[in-house]
PDB file of N, CA and C in Angstrom:
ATOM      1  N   UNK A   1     -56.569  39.826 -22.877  1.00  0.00           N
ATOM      2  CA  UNK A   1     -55.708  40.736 -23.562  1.00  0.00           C
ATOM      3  C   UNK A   1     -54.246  40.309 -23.354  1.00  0.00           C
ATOM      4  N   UNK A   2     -53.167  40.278 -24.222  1.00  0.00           N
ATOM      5  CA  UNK A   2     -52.278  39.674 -24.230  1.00  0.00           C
ATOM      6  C   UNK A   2     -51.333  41.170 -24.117  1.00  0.00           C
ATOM      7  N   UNK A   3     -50.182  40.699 -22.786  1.00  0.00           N
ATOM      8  CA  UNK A   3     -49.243  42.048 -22.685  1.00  0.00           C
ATOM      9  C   UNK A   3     -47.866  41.836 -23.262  1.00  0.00           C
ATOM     10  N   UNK A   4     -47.346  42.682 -23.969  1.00  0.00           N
ATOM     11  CA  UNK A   4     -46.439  42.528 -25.340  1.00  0.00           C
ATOM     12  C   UNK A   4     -45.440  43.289 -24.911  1.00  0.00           C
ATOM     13  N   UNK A   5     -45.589  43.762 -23.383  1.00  0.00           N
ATOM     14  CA  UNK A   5     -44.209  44.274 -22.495  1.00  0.00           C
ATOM     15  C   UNK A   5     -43.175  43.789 -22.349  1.00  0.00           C
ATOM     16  N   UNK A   6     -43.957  42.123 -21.793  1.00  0.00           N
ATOM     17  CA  UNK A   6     -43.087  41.396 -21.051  1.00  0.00           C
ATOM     18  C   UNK A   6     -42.250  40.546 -21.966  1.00  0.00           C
ATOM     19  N   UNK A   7     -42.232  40.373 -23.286  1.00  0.00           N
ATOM     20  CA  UNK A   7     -41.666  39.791 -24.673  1.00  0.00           C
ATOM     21  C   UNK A   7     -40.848  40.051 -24.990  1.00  0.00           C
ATOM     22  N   UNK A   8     -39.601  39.492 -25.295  1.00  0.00           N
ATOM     23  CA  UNK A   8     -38.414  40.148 -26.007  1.00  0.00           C
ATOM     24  C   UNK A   8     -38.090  39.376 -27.099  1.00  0.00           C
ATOM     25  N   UNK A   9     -37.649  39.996 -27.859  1.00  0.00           N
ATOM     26  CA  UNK A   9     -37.461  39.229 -29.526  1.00  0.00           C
ATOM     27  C   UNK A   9     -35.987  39.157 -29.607  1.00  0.00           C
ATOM     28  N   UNK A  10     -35.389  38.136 -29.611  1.00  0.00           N
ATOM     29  CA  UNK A  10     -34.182  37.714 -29.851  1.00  0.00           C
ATOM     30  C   UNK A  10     -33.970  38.276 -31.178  1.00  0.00           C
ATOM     31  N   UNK A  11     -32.438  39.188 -31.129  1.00  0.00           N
ATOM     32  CA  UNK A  11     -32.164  39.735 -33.016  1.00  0.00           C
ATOM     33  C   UNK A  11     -31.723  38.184 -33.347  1.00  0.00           C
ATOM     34  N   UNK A  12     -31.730  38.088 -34.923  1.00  0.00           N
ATOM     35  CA  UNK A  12     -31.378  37.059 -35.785  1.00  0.00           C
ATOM     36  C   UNK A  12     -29.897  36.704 -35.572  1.00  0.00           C
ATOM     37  N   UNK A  13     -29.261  37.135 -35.073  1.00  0.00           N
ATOM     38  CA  UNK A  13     -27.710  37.278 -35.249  1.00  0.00           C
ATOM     39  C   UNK A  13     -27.430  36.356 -33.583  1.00  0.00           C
ATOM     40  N   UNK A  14     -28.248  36.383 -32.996  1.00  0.00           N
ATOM     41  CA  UNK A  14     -28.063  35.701 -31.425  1.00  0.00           C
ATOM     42  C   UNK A  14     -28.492  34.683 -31.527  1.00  0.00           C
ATOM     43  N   UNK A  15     -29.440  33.872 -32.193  1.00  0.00           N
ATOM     44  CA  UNK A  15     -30.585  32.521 -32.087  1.00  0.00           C
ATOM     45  C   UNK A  15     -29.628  31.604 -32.481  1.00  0.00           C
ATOM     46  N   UNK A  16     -29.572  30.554 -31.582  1.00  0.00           N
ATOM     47  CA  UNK A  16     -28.720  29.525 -31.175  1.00  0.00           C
ATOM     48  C   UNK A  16     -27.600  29.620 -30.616  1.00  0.00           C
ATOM     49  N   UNK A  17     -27.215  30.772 -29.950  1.00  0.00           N
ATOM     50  CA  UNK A  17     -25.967  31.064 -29.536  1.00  0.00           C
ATOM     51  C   UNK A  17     -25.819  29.887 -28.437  1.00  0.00           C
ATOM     52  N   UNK A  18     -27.009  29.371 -27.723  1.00  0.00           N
ATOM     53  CA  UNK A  18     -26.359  28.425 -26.576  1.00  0.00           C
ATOM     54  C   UNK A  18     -26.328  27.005 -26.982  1.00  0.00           C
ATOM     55  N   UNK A  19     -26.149  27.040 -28.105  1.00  0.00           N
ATOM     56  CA  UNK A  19     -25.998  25.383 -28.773  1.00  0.00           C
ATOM     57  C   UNK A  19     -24.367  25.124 -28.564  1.00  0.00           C
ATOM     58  N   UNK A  20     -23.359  26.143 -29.302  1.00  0.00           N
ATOM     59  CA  UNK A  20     -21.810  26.157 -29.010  1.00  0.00           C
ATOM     60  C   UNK A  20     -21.587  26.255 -27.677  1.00  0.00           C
ATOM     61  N   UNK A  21     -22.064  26.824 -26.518  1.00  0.00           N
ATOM     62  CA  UNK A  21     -22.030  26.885 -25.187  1.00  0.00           C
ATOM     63  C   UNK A  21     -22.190  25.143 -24.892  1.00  0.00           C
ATOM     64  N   UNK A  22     -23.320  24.500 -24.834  1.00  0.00           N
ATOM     65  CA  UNK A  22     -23.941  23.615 -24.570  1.00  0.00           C
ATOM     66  C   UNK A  22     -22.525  22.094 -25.289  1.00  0.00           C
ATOM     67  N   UNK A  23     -22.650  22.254 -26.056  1.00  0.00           N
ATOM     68  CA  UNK A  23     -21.660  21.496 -27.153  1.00  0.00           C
ATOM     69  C   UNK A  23     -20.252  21.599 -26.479  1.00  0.00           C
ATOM     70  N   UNK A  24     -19.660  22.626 -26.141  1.00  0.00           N
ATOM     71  CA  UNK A  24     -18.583  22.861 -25.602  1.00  0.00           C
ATOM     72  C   UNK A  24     -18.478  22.136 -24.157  1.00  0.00           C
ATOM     73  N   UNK A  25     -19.581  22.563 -23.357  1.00  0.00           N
ATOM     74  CA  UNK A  25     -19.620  21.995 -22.054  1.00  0.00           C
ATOM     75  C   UNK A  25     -19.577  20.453 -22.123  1.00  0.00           C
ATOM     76  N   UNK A  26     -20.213  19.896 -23.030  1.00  0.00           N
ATOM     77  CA  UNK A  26     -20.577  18.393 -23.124  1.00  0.00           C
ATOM     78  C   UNK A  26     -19.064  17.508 -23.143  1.00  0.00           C
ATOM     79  N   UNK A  27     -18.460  18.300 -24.515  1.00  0.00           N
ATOM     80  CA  UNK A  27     -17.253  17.956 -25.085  1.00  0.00           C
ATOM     81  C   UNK A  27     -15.858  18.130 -23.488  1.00  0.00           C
ATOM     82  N   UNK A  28     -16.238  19.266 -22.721  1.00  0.00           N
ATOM     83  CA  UNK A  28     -15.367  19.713 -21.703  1.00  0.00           C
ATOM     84  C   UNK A  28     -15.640  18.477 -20.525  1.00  0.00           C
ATOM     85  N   UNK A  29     -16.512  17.793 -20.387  1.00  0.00           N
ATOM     86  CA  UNK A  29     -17.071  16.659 -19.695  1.00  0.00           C
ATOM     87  C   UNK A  29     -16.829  15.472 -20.093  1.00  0.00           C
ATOM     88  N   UNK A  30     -16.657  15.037 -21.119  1.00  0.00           N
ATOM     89  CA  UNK A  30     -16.673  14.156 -21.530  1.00  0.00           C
ATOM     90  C   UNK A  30     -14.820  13.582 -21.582  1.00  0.00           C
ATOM     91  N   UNK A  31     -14.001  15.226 -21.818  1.00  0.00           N
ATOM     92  CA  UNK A  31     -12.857  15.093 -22.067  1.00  0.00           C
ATOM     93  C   UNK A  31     -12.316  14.888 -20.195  1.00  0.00           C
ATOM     94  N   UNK A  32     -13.180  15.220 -19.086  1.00  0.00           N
ATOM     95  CA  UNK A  32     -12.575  14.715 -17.915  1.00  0.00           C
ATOM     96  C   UNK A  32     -13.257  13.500 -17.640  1.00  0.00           C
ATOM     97  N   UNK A  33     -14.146  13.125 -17.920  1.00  0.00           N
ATOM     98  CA  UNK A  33     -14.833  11.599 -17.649  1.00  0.00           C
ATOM     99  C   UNK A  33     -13.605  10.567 -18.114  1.00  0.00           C
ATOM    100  N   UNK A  34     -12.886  10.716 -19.613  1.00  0.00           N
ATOM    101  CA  UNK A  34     -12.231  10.051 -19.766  1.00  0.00           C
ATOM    102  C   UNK A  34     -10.685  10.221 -19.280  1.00  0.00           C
ATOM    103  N   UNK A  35     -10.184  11.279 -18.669  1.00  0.00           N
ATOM    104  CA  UNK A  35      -8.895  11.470 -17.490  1.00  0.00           C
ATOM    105  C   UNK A  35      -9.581  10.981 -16.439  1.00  0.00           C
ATOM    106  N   UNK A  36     -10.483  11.101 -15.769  1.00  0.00           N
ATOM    107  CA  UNK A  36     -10.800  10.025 -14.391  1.00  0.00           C
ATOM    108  C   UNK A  36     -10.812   8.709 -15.060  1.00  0.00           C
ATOM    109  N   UNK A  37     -11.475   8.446 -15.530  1.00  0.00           N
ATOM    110  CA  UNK A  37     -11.631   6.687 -16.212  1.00  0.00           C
ATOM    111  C   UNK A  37     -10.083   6.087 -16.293  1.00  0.00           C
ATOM    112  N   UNK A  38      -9.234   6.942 -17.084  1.00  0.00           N
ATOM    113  CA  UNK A  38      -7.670   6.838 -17.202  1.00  0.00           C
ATOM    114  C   UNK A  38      -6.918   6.498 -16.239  1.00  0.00           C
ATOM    115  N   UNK A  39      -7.164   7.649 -15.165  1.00  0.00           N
ATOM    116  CA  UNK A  39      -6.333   7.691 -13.273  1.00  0.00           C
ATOM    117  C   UNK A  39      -6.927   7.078 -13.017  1.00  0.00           C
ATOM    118  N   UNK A  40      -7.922   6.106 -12.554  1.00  0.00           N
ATOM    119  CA  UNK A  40      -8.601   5.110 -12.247  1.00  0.00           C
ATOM    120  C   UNK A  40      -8.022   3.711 -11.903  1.00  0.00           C
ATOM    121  N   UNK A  41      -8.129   3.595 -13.842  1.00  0.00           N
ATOM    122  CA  UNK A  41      -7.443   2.499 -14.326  1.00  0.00           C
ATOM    123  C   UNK A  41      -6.345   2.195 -13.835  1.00  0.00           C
ATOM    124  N   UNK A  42      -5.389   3.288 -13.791  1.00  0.00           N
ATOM    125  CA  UNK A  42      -3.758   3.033 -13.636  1.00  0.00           C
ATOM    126  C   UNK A  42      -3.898   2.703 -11.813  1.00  0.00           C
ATOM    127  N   UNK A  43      -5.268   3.206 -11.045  1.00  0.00           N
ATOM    128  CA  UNK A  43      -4.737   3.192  -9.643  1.00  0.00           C
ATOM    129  C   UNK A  43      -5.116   2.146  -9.301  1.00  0.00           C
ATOM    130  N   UNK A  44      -6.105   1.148 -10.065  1.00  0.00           N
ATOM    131  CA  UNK A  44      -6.901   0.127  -9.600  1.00  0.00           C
ATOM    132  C   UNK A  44      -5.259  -1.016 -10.070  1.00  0.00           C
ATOM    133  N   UNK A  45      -4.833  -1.134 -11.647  1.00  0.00           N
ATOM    134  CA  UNK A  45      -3.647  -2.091 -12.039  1.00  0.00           C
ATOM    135  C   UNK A  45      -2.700  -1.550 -11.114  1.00  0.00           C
ATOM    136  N   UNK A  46      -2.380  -0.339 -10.221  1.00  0.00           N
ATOM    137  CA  UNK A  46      -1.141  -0.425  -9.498  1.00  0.00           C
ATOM    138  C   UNK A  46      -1.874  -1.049  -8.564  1.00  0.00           C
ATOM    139  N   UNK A  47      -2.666  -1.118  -7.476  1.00  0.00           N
ATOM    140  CA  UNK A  47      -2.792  -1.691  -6.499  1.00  0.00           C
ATOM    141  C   UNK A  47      -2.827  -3.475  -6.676  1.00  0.00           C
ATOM    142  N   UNK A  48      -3.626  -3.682  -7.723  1.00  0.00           N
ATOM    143  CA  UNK A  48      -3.281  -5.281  -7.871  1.00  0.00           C
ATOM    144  C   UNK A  48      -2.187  -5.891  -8.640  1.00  0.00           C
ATOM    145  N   UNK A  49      -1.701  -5.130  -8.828  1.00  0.00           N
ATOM    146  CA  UNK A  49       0.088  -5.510  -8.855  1.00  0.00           C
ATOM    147  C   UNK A  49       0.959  -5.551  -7.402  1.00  0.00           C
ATOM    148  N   UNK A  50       0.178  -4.644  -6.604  1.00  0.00           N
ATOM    149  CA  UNK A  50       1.168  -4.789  -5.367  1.00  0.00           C
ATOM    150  C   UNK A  50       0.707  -5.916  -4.762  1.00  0.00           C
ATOM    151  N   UNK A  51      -0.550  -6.032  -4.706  1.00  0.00           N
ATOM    152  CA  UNK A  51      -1.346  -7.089  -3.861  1.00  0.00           C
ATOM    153  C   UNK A  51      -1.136  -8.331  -4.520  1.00  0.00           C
ATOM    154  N   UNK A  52      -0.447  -8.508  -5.836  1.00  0.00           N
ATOM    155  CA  UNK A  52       0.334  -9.510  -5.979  1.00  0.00           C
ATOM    156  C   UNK A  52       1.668 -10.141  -5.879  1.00  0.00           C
ATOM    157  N   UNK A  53       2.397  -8.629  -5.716  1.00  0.00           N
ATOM    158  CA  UNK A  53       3.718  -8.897  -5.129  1.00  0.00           C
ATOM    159  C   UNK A  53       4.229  -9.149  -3.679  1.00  0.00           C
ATOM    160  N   UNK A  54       2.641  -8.539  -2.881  1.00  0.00           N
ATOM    161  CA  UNK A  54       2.309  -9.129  -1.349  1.00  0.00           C
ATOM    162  C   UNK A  54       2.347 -10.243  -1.224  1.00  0.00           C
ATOM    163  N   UNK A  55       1.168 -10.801  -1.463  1.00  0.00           N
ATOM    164  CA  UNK A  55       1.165 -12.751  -1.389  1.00  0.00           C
ATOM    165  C   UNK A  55       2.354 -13.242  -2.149  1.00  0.00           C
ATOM    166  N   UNK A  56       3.115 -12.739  -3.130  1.00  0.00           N
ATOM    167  CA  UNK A  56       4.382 -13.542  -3.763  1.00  0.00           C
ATOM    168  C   UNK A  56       5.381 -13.484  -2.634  1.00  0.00           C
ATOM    169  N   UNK A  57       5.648 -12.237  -2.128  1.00  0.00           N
ATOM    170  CA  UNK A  57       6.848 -12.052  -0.696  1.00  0.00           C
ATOM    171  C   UNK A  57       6.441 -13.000  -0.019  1.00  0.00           C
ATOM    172  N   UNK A  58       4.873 -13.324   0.520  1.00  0.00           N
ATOM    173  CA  UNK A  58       4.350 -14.186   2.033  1.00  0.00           C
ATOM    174  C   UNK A  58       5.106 -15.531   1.122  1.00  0.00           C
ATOM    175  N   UNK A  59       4.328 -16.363   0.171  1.00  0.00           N
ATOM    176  CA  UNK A  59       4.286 -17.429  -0.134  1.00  0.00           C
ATOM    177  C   UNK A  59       5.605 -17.675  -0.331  1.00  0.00           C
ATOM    178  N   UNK A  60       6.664 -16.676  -0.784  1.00  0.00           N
ATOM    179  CA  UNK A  60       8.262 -16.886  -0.813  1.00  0.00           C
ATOM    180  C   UNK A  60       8.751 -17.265   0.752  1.00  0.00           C
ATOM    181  N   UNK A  61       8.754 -16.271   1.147  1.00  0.00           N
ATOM    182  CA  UNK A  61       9.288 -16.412   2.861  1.00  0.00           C
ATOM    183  C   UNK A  61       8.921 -17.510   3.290  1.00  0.00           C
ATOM    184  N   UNK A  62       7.786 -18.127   3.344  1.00  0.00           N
ATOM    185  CA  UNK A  62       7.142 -19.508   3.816  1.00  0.00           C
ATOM    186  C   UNK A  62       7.664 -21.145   3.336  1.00  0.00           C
ATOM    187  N   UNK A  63       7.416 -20.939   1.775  1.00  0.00           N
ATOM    188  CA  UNK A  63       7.981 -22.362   1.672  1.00  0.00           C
ATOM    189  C   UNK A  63       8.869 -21.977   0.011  1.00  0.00           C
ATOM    190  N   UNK A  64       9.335 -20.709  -0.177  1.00  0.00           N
ATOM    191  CA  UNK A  64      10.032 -20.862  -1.457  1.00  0.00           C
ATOM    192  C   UNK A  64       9.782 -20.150  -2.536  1.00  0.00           C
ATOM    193  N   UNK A  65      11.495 -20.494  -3.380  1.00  0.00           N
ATOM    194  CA  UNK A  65      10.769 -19.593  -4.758  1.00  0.00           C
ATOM    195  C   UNK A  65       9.774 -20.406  -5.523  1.00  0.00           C
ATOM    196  N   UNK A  66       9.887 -21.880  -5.818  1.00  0.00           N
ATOM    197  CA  UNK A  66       8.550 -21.820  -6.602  1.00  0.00           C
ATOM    198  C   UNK A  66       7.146 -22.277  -6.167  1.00  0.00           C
ATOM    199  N   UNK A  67       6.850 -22.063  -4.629  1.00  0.00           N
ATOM    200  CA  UNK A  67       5.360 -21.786  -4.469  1.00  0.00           C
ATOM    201  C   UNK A  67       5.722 -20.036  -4.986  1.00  0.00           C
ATOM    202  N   UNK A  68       6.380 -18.897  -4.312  1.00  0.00           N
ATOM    203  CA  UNK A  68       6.125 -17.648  -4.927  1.00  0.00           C
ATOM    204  C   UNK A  68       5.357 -17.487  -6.242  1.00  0.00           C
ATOM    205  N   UNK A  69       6.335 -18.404  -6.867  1.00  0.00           N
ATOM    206  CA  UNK A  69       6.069 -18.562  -8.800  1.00  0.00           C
ATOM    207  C   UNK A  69       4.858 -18.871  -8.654  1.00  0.00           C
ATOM    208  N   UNK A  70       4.245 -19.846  -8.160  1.00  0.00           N
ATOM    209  CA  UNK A  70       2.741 -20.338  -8.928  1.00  0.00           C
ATOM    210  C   UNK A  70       1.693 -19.265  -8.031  1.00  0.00           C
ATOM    211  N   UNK A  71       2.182 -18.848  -6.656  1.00  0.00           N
ATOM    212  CA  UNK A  71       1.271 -18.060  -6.141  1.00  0.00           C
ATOM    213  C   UNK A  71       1.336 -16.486  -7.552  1.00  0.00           C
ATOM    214  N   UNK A  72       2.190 -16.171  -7.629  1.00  0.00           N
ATOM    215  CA  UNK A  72       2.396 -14.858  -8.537  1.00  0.00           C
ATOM    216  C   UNK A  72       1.630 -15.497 -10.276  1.00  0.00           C
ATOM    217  N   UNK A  73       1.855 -16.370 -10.551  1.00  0.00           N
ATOM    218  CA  UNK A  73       1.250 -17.017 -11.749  1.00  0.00           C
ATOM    219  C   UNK A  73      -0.374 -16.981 -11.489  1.00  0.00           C
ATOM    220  N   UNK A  74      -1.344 -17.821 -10.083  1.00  0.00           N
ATOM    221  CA  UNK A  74      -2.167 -17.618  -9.952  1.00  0.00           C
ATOM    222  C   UNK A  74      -3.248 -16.189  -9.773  1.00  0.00           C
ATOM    223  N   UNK A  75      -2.040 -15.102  -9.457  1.00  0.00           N
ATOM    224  CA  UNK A  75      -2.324 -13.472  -9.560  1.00  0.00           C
ATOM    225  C   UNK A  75      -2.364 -12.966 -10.674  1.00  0.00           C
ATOM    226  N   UNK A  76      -1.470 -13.554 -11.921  1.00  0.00           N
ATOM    227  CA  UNK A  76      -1.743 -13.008 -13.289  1.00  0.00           C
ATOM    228  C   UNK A  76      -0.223 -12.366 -13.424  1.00  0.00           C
ATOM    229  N   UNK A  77       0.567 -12.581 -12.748  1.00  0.00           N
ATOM    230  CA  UNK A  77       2.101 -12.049 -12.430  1.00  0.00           C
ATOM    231  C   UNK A  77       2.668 -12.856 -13.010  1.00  0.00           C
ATOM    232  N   UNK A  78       4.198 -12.479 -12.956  1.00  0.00           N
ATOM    233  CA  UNK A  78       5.398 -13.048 -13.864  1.00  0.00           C
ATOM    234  C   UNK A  78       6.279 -12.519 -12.781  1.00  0.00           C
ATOM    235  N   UNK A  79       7.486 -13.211 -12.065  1.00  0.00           N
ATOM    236  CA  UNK A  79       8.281 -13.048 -11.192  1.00  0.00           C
ATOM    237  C   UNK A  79       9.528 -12.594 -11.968  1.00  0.00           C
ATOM    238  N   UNK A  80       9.554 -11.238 -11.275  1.00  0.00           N
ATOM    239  CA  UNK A  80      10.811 -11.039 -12.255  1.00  0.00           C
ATOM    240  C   UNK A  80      12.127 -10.796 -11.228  1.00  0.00           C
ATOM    241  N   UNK A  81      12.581 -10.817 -10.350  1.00  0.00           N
ATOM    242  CA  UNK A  81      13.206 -11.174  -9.223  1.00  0.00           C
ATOM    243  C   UNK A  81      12.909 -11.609  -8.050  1.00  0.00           C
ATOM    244  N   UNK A  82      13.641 -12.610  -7.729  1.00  0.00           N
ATOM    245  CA  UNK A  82      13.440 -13.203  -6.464  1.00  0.00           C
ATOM    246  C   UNK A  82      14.492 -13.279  -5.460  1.00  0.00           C
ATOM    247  N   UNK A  83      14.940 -12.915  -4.270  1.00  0.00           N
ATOM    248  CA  UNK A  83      16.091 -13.253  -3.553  1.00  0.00           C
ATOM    249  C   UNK A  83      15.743 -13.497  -2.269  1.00  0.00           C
ATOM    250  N   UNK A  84      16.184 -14.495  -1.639  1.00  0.00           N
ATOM    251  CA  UNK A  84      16.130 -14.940  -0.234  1.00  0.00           C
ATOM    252  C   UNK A  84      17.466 -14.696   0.663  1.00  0.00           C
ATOM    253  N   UNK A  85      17.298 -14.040   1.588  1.00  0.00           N
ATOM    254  CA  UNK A  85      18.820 -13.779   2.500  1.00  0.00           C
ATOM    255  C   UNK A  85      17.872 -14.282   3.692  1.00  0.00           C
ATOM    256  N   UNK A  86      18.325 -15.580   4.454  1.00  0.00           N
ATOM    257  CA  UNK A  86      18.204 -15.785   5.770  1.00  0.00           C
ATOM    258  C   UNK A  86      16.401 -15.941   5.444  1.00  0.00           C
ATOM    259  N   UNK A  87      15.721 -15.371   6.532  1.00  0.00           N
ATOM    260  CA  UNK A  87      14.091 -15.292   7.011  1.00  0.00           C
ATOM    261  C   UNK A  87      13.852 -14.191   5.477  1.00  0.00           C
ATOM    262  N   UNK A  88      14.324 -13.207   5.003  1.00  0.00           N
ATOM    263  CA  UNK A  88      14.020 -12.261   4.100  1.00  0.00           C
ATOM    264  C   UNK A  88      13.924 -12.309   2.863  1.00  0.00           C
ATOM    265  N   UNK A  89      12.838 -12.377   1.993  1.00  0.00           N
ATOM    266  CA  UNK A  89      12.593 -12.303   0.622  1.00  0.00           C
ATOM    267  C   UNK A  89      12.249 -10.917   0.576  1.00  0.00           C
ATOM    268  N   UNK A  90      12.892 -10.891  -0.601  1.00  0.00           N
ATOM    269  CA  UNK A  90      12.519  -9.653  -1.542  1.00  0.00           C
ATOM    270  C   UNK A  90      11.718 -10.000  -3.312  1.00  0.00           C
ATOM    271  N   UNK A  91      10.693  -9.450  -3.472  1.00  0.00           N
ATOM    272  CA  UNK A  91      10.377 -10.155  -4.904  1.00  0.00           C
ATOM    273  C   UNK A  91      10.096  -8.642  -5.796  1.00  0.00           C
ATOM    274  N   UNK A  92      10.149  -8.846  -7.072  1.00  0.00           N
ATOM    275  CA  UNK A  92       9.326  -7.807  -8.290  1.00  0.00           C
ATOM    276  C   UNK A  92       8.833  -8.474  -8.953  1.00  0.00           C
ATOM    277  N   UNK A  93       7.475  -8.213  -9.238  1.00  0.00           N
ATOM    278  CA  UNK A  93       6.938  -9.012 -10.170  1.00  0.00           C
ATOM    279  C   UNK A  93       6.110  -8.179 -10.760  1.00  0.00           C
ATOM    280  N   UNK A  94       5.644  -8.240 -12.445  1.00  0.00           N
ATOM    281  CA  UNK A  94       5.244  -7.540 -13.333  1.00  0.00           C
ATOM    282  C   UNK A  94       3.636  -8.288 -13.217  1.00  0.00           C
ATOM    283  N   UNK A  95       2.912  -7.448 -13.788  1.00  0.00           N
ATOM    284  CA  UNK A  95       1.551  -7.473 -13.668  1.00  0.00           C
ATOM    285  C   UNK A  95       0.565  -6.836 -14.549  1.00  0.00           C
ATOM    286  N   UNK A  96       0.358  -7.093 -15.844  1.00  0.00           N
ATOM    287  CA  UNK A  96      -0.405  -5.962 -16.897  1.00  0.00           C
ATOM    288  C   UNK A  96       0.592  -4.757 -17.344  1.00  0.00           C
ATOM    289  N   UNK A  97       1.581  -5.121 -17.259  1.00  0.00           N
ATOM    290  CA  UNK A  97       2.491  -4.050 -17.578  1.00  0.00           C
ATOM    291  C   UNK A  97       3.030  -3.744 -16.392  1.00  0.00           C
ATOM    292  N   UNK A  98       2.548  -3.701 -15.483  1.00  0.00           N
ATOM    293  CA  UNK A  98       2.770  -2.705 -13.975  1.00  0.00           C
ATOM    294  C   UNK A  98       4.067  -3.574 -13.354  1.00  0.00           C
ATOM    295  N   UNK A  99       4.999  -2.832 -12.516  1.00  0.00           N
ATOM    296  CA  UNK A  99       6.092  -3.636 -11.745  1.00  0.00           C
ATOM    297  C   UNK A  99       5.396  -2.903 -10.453  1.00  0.00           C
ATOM    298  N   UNK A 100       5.894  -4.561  -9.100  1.00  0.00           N
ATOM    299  CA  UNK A 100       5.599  -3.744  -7.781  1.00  0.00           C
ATOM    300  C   UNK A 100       6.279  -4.833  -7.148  1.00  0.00           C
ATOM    301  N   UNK A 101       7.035  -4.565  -6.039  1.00  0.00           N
ATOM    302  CA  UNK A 101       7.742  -4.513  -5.181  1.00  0.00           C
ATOM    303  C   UNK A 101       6.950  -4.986  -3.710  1.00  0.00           C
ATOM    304  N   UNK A 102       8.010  -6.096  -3.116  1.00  0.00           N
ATOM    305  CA  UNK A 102       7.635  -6.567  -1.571  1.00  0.00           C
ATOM    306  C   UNK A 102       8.914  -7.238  -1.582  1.00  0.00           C
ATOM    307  N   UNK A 103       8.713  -7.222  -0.094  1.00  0.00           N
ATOM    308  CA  UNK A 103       9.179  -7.884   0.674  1.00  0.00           C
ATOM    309  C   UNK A 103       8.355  -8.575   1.770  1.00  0.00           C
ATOM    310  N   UNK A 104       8.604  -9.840   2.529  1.00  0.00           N
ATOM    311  CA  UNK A 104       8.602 -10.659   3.449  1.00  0.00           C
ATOM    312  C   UNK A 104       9.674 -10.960   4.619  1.00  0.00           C
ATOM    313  N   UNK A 105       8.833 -11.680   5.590  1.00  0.00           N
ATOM    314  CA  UNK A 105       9.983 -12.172   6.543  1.00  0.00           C
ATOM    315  C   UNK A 105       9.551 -13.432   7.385  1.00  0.00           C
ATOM    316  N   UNK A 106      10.145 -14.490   7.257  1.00  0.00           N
ATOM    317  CA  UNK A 106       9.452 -15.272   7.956  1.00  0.00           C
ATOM    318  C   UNK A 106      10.038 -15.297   9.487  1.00  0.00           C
ATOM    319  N   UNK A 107       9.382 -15.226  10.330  1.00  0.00           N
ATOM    320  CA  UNK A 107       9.774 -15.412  11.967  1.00  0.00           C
ATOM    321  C   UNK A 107       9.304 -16.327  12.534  1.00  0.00           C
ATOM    322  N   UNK A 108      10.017 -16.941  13.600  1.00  0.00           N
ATOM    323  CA  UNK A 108       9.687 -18.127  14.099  1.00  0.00           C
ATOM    324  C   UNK A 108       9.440 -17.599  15.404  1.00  0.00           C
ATOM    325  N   UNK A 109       7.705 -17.970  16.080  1.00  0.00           N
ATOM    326  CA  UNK A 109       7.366 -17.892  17.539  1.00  0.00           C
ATOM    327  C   UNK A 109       7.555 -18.970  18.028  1.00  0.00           C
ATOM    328  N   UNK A 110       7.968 -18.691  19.250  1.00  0.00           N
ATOM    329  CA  UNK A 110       7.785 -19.955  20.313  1.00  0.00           C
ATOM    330  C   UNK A 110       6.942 -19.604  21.727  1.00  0.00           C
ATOM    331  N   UNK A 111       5.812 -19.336  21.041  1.00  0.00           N
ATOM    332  CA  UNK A 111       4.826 -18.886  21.889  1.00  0.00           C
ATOM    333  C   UNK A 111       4.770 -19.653  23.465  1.00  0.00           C
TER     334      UNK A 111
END
């Protein structure tokens, strides 16, 4: 025997109401998947812009501006200032768009 208590009949005016729910949520997900993907991007090209303006400062301080140049060329960089005072380089170098900033120092041990 089948019990016809426990049944409820959706009125006509409600059936599919959780399709716009569902649709909305998807669309609300999809619209932060692509702001993380975005902040991502920008945090991954800032860091290897710095990590190229790192090794450009070392390779400056050490033997010069143009090992800097080919070390910053071999990073995918373009040196866009260079200055040496004494042991101290300072460099900027552009990177996918991105600018980042170092400095170096070369010191001499006499262990």
């Amino acid at each position: 025997m089948r019990d016809d208590k426990n049944t409820t009949e959706v009125p006509a005016g409600e059936r599919g109401a959780a399709l716009p729910l569902i649709a909305l949520s998807l669309a609300g997900l999809l619209i932060v998947t692509w702001l993380l993907l975005g902040v991502t991007q920008r945090v991954v090209a800032r860091a290897d812009a710095q990590a190229a303006a790192d090794a450009t400062a070392l390779a400056g301080a050490m033997n010069g501006r143009s090992t800097a140049t080919r070390v910053a060329s071999a990073n995918g960089a373009i040196v866009i200032s260079f200055s040496s005072t004494g042991n101290r380089v300072d460099v900027v170098i552009e990177r996918d768009g991105v600018r980042a900033v170092a400095n170096a120092e070369r010191r001499l041990s006499f262990d």
